[in-house]
C-alpha atoms as a PDB file:
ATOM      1  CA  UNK A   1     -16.789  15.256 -11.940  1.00  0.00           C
ATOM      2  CA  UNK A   2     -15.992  15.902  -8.665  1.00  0.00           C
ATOM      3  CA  UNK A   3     -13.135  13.759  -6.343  1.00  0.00           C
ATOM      4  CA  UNK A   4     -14.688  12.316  -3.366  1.00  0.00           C
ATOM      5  CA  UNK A   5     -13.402  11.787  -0.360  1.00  0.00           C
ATOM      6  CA  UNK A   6     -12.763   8.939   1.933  1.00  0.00           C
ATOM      7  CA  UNK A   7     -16.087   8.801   3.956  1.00  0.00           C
ATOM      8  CA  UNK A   8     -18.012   9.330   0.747  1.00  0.00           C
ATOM      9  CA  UNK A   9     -16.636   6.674  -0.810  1.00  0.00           C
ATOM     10  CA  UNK A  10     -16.989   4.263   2.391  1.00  0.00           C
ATOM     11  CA  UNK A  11     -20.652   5.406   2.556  1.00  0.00           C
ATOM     12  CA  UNK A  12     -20.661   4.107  -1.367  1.00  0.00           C
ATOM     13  CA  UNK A  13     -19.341   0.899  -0.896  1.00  0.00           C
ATOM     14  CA  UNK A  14     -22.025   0.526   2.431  1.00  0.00           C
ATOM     15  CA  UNK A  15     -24.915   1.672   0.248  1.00  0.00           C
ATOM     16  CA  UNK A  16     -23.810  -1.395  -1.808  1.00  0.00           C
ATOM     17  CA  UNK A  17     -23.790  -3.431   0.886  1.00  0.00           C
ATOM     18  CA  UNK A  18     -27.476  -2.859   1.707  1.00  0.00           C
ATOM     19  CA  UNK A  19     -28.269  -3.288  -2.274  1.00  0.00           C
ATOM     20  CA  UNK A  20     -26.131  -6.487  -1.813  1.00  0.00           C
ATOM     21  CA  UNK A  21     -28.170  -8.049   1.083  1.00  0.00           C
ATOM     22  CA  UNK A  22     -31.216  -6.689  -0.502  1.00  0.00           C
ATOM     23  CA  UNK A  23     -30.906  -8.402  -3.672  1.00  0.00           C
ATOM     24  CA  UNK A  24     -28.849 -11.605  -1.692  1.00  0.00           C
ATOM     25  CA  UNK A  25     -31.550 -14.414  -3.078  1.00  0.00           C
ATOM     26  CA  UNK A  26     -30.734 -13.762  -6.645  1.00  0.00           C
ATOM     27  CA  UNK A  27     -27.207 -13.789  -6.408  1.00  0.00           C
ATOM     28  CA  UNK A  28     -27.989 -17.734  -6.239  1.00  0.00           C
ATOM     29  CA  UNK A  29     -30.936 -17.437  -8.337  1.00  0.00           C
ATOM     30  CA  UNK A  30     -30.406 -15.212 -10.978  1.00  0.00           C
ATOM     31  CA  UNK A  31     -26.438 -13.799 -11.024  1.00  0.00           C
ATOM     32  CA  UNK A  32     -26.895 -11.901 -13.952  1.00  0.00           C
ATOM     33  CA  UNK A  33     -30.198 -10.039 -12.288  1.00  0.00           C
ATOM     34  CA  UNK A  34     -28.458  -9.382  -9.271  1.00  0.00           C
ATOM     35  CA  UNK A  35     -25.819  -7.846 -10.872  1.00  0.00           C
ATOM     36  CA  UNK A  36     -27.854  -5.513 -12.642  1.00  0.00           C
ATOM     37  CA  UNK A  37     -29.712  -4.355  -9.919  1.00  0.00           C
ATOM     38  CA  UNK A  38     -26.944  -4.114  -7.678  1.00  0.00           C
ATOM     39  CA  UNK A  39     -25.267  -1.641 -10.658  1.00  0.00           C
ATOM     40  CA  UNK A  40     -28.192  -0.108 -11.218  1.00  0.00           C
ATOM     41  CA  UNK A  41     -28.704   0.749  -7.214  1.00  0.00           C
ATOM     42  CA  UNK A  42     -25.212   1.947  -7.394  1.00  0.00           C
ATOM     43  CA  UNK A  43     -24.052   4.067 -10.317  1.00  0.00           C
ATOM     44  CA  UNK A  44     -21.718   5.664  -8.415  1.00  0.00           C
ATOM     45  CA  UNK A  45     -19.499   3.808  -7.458  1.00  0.00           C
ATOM     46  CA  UNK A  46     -19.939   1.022 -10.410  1.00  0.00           C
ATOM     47  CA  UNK A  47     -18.859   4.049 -12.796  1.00  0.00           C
ATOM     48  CA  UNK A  48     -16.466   6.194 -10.552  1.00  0.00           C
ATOM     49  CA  UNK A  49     -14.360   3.287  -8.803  1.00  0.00           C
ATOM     50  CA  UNK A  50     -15.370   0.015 -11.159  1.00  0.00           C
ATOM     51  CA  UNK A  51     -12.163  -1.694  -9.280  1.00  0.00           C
ATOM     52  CA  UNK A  52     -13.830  -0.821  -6.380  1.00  0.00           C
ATOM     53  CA  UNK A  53     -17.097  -2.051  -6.983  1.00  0.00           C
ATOM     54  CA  UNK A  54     -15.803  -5.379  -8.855  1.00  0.00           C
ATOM     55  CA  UNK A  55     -14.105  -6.466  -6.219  1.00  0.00           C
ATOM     56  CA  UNK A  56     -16.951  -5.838  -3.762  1.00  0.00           C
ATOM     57  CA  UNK A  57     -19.257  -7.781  -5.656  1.00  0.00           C
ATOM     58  CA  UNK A  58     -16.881 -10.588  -5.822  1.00  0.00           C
ATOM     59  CA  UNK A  59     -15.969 -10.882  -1.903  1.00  0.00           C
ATOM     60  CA  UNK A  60     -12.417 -10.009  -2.404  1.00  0.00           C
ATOM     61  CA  UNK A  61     -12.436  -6.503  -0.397  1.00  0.00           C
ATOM     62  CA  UNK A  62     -10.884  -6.841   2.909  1.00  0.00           C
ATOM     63  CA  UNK A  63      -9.724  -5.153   5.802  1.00  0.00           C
ATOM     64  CA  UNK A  64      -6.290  -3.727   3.793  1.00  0.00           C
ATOM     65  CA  UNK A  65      -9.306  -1.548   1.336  1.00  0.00           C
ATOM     66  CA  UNK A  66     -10.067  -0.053   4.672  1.00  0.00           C
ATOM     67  CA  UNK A  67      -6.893   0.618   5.837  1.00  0.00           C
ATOM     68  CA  UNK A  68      -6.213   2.631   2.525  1.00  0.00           C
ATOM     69  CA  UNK A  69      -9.140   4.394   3.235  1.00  0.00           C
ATOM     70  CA  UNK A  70      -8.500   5.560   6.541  1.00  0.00           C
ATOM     71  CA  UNK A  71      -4.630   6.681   5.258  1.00  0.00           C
ATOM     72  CA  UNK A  72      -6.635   8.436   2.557  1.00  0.00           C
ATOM     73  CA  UNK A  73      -8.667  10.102   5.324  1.00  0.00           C
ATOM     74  CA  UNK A  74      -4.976  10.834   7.018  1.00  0.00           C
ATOM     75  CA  UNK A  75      -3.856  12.376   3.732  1.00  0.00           C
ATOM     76  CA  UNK A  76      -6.990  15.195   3.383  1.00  0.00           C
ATOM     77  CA  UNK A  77      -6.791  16.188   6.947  1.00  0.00           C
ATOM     78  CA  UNK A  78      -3.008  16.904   6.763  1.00  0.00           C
ATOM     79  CA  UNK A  79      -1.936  14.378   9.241  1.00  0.00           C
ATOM     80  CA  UNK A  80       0.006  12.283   6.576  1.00  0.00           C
ATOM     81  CA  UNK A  81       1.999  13.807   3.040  1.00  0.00           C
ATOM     82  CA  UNK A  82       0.493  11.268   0.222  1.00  0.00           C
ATOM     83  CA  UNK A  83       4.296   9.965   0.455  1.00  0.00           C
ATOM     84  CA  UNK A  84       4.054   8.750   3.914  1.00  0.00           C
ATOM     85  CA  UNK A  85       0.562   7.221   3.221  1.00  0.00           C
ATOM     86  CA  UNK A  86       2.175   4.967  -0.121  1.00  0.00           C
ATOM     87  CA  UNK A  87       5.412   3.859   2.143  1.00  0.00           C
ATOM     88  CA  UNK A  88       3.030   2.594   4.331  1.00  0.00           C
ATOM     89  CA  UNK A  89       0.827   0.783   2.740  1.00  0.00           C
ATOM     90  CA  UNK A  90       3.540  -0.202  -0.015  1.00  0.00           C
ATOM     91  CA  UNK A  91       5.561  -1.944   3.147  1.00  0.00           C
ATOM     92  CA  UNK A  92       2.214  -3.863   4.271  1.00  0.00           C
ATOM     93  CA  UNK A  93       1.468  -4.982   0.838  1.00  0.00           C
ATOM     94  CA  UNK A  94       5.495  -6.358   0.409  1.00  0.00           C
ATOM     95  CA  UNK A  95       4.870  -7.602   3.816  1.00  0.00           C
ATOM     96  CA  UNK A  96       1.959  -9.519   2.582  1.00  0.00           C
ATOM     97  CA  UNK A  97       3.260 -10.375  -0.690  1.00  0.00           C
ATOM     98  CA  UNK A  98       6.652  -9.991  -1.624  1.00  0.00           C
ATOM     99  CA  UNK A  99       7.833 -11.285   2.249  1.00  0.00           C
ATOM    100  CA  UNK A 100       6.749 -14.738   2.260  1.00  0.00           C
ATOM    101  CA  UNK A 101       8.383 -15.434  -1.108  1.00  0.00           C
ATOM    102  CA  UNK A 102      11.547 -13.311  -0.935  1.00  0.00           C
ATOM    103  CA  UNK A 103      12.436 -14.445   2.836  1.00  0.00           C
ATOM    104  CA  UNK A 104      12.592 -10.984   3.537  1.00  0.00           C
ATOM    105  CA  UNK A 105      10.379  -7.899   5.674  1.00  0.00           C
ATOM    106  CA  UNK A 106      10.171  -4.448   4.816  1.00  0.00           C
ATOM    107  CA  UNK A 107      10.759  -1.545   7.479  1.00  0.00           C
ATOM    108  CA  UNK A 108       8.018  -1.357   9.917  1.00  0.00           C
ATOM    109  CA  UNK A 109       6.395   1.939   9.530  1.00  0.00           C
ATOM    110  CA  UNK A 110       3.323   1.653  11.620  1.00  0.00           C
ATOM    111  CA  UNK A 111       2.544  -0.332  13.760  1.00  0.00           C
ATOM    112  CA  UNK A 112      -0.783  -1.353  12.322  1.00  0.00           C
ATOM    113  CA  UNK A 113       1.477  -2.585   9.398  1.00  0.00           C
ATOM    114  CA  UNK A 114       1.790  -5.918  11.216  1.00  0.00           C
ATOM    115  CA  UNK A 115      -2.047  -5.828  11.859  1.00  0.00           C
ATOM    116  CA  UNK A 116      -4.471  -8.854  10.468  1.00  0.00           C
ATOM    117  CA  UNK A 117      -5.885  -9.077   7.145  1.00  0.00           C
ATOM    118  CA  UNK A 118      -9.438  -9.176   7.877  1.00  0.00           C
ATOM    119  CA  UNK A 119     -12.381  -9.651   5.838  1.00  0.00           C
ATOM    120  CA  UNK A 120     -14.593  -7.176   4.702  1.00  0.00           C
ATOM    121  CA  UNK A 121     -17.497  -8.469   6.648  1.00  0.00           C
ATOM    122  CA  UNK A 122     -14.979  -8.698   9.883  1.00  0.00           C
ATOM    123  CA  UNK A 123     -13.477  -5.183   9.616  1.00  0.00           C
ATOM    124  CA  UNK A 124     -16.863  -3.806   9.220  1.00  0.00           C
ATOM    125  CA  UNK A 125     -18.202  -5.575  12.096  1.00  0.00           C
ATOM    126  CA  UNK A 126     -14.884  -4.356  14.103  1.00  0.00           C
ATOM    127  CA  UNK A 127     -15.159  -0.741  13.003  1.00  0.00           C
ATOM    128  CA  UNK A 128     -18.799   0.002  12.603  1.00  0.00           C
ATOM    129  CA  UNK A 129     -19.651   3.198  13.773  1.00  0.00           C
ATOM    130  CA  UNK A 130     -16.031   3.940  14.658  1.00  0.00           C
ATOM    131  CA  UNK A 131     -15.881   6.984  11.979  1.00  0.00           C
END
């Protein structure tokens, strides 16, 4: 099985988000229905990135899924070493996390690492078309 890359696996999770809003009056209706046809529609990602897809179909992807993405997309065009790309989302995600707890920030790398967390719905909105 092959790796995909970062646009494939944006175009994944927005090919679930048209099976999502198809199948939107189950969800209330019929949850287990929806589900299934929402797998079914997208076998994909449901069996290559289950994480992925789990969260999507729960509401919990935001803007910081997208934001790994586009380091991904960084990372095969050469503009980032994998390295870079985990010290910078590692410092956002302690930034997030671990800061408000401990008291304490990690180095700035970027500065998109101070950015809002959006929602998945807002980011899209935001940065449709934008790739």
């Amino acid at each position: 099985m092959a790796s995909l890359n970062s646009i494939q696996i944006q175009a994944l999770v927005r090919d679930m988000d048209y099976s999502m809003r198809k199948h939107k009056g189950l969800r209330v209706t019929n949850s287990s229905s929806f589900r299934e046809k929402v797998v079914a529609e997208n076998q994909v990602l449901y069996n290559q990135f289950p994480t992925i897809f789990e969260m999507h179909i729960e509401g919990k992807l935001d803007g910081t899924f997208f934001e790994m993405l586009k380091l991904r997309r960084q990372v095969e065009t050469g503009e980032l070493t994998e390295d870079q790309a985990s010290r910078i989302i590692g410092n956002k995600l302690f930034n997030k996390y671990v800061s408000p707890v401990v008291g304490q920030t990690a180095e700035e790398t970027t500065a998109s690492a101070t950015a809002p967390i959006t929602s998945y719905a807002e980011y899209y909105k935001e940065n449709a078309g934008s790739e």
